[in-house]
N, C-alpha and C. Protein backbone atom coordinates (compact mmCIF):
# COMPACT_ATOMS: atom_id res chain seq x y z
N UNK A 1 121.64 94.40 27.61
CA UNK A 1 120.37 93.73 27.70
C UNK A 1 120.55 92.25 28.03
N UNK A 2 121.16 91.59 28.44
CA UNK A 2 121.28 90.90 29.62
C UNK A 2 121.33 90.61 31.31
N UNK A 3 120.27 89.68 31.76
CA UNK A 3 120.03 89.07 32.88
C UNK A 3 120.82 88.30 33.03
N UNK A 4 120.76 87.43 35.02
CA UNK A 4 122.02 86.94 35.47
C UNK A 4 120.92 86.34 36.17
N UNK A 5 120.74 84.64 35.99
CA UNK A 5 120.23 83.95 36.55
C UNK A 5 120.91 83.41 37.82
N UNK A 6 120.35 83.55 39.13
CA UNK A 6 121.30 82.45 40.48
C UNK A 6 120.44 81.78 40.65
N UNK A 7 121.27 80.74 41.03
CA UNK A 7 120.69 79.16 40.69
C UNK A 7 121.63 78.70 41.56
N UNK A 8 121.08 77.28 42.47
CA UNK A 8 121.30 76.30 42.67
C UNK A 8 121.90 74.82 42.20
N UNK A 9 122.88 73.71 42.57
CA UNK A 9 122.27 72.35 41.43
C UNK A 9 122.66 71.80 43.02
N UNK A 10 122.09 70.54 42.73
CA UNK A 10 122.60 69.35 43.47
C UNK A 10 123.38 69.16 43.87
N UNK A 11 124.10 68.72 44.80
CA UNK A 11 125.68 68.85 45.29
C UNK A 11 125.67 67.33 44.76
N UNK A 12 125.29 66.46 44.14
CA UNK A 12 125.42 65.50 43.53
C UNK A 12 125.91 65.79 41.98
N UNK A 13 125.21 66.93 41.44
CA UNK A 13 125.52 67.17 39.90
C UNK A 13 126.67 68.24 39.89
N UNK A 14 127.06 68.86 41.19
CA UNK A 14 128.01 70.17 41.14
C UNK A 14 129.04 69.57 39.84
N UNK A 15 129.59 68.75 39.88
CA UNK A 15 130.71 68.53 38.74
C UNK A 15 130.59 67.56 37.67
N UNK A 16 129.02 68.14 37.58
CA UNK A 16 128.55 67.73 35.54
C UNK A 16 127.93 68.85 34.82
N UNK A 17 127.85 69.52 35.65
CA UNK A 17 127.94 71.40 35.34
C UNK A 17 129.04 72.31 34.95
N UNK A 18 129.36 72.83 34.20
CA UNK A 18 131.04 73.25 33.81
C UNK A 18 130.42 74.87 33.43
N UNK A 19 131.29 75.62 33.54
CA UNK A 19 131.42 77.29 33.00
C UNK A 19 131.55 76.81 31.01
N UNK A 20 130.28 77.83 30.58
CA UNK A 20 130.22 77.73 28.84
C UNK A 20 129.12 76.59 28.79
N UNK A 21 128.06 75.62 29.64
CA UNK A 21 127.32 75.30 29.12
C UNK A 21 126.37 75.82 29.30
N UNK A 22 125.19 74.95 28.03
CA UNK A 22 123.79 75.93 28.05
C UNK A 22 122.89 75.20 28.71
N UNK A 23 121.97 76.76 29.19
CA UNK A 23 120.79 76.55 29.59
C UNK A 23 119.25 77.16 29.44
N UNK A 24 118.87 76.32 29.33
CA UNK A 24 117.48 76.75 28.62
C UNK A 24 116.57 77.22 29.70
N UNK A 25 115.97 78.56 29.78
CA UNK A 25 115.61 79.63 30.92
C UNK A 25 113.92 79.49 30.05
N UNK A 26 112.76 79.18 30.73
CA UNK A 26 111.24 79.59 30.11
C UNK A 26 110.69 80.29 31.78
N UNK A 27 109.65 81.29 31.15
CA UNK A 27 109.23 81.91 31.98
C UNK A 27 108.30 82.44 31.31
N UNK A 28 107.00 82.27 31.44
CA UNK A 28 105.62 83.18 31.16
C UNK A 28 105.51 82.86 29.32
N UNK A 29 105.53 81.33 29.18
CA UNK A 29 106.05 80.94 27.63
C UNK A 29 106.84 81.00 26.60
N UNK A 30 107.97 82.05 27.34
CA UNK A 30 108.96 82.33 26.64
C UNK A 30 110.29 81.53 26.85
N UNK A 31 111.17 81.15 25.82
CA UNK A 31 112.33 80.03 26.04
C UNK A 31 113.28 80.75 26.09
N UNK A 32 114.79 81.16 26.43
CA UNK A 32 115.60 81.41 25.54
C UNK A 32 116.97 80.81 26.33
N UNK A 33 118.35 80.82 25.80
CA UNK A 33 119.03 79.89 25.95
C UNK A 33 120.28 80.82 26.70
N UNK A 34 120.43 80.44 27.91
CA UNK A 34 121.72 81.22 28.27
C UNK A 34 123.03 80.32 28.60
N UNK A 35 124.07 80.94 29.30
CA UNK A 35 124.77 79.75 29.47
C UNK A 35 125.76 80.26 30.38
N UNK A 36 126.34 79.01 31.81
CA UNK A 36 126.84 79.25 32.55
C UNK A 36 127.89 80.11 32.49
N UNK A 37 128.01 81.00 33.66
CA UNK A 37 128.92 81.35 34.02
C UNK A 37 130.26 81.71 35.26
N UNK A 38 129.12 80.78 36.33
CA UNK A 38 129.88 80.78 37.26
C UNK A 38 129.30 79.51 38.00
N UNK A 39 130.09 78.55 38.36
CA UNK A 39 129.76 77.48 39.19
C UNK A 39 130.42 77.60 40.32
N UNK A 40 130.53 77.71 41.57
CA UNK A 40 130.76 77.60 42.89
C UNK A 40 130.94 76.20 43.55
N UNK A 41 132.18 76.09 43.45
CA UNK A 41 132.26 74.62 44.25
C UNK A 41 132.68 74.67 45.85
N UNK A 42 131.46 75.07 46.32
CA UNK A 42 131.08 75.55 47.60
C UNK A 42 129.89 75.53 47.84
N UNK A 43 129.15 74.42 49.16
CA UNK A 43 127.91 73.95 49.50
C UNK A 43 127.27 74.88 50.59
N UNK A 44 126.22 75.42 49.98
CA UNK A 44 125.63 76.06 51.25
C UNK A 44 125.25 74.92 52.33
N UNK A 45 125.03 76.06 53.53
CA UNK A 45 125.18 74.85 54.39
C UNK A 45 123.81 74.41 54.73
N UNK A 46 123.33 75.00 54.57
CA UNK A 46 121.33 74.48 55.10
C UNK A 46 120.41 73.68 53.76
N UNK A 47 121.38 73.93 52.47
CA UNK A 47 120.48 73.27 51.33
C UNK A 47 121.39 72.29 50.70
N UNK A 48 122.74 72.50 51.15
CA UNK A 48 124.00 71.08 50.39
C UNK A 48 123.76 71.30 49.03
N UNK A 49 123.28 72.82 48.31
CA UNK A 49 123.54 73.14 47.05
C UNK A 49 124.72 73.72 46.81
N UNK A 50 125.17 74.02 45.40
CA UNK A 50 126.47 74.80 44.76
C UNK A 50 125.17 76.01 44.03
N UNK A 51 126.00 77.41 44.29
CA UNK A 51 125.39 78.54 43.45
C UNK A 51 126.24 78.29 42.08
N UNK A 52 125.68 78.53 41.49
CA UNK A 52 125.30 78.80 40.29
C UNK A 52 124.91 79.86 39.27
N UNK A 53 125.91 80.89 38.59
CA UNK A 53 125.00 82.01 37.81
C UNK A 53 124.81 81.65 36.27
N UNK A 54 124.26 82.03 35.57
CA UNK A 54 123.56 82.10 33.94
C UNK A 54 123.52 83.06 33.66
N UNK A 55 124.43 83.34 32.34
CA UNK A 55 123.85 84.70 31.57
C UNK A 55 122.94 84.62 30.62
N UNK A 56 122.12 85.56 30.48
CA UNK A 56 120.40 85.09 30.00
C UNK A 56 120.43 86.15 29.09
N UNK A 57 120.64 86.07 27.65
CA UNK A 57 120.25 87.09 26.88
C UNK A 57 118.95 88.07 26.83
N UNK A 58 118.74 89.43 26.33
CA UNK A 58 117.43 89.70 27.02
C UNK A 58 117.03 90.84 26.03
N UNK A 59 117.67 90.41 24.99
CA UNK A 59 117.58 91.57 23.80
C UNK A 59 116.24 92.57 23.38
N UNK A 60 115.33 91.41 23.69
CA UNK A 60 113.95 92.09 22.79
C UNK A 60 113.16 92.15 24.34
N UNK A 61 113.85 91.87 25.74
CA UNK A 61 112.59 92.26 26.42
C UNK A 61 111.89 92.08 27.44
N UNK A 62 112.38 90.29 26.33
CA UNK A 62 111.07 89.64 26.97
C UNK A 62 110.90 88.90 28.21
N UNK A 63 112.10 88.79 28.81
CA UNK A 63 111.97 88.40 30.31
C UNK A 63 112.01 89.34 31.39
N UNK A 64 111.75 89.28 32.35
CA UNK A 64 111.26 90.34 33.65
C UNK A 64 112.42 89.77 34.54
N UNK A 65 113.55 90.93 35.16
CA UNK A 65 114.12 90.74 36.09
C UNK A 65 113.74 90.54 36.98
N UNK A 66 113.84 89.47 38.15
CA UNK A 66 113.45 89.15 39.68
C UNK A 66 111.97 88.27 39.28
N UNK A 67 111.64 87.74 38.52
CA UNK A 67 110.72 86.84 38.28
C UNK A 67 111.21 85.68 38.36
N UNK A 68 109.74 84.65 38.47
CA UNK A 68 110.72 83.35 39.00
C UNK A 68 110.63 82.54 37.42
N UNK A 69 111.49 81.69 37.35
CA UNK A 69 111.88 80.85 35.91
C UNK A 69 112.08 79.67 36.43
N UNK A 70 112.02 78.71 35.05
CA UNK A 70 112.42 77.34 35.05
C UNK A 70 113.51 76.75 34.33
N UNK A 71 114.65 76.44 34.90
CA UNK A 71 116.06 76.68 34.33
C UNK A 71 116.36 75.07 33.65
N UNK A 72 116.66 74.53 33.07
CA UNK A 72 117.17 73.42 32.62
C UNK A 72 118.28 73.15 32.25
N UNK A 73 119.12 72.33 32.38
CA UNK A 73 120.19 71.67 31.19
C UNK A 73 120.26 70.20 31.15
N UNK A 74 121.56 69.77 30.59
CA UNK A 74 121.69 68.69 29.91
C UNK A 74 123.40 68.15 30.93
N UNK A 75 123.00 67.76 31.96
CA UNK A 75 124.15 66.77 32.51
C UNK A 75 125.17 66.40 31.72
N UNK A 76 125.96 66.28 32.22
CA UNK A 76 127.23 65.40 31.32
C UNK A 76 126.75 64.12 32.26
């Protein structure tokens, strides 16, 4: 019962993002806290982003796979 958030960051923040930090996933009022697991230090070429995945706990439900979310963290 876990989801796999892909995500984007900044090719400015690519290396204040690290594998093991958290991120806070809300979608349709619901919060819950997942945390990296794959950072890509590799820029797409049309957006000069790094992919990015999140594992998103999903125990009770309550988030909908392929829906869109609002992902957050906390920079180093």
């Amino acid at each position: 019962d876990k989801l796999v958030l892909r995500a984007t960051v900044n090719e400015n923040d690519v290396d204040r993002i690290k594998v093991g930090d958290e991120v806070w996933i809300e979608s349709q009022g619901k919060r819950v806290k997942g945390k990296v697991r794959v950072v890509l230090r590799s820029l797409e070429a049309s957006s000069r982003r790094a992919p990015v995945e999140v594992v998103v706990p999903n125990e009770n439900r309550g988030l909908i796979a392929g829906s869109y979310v609002r992902a957050t963290y906390q920079a180093r």
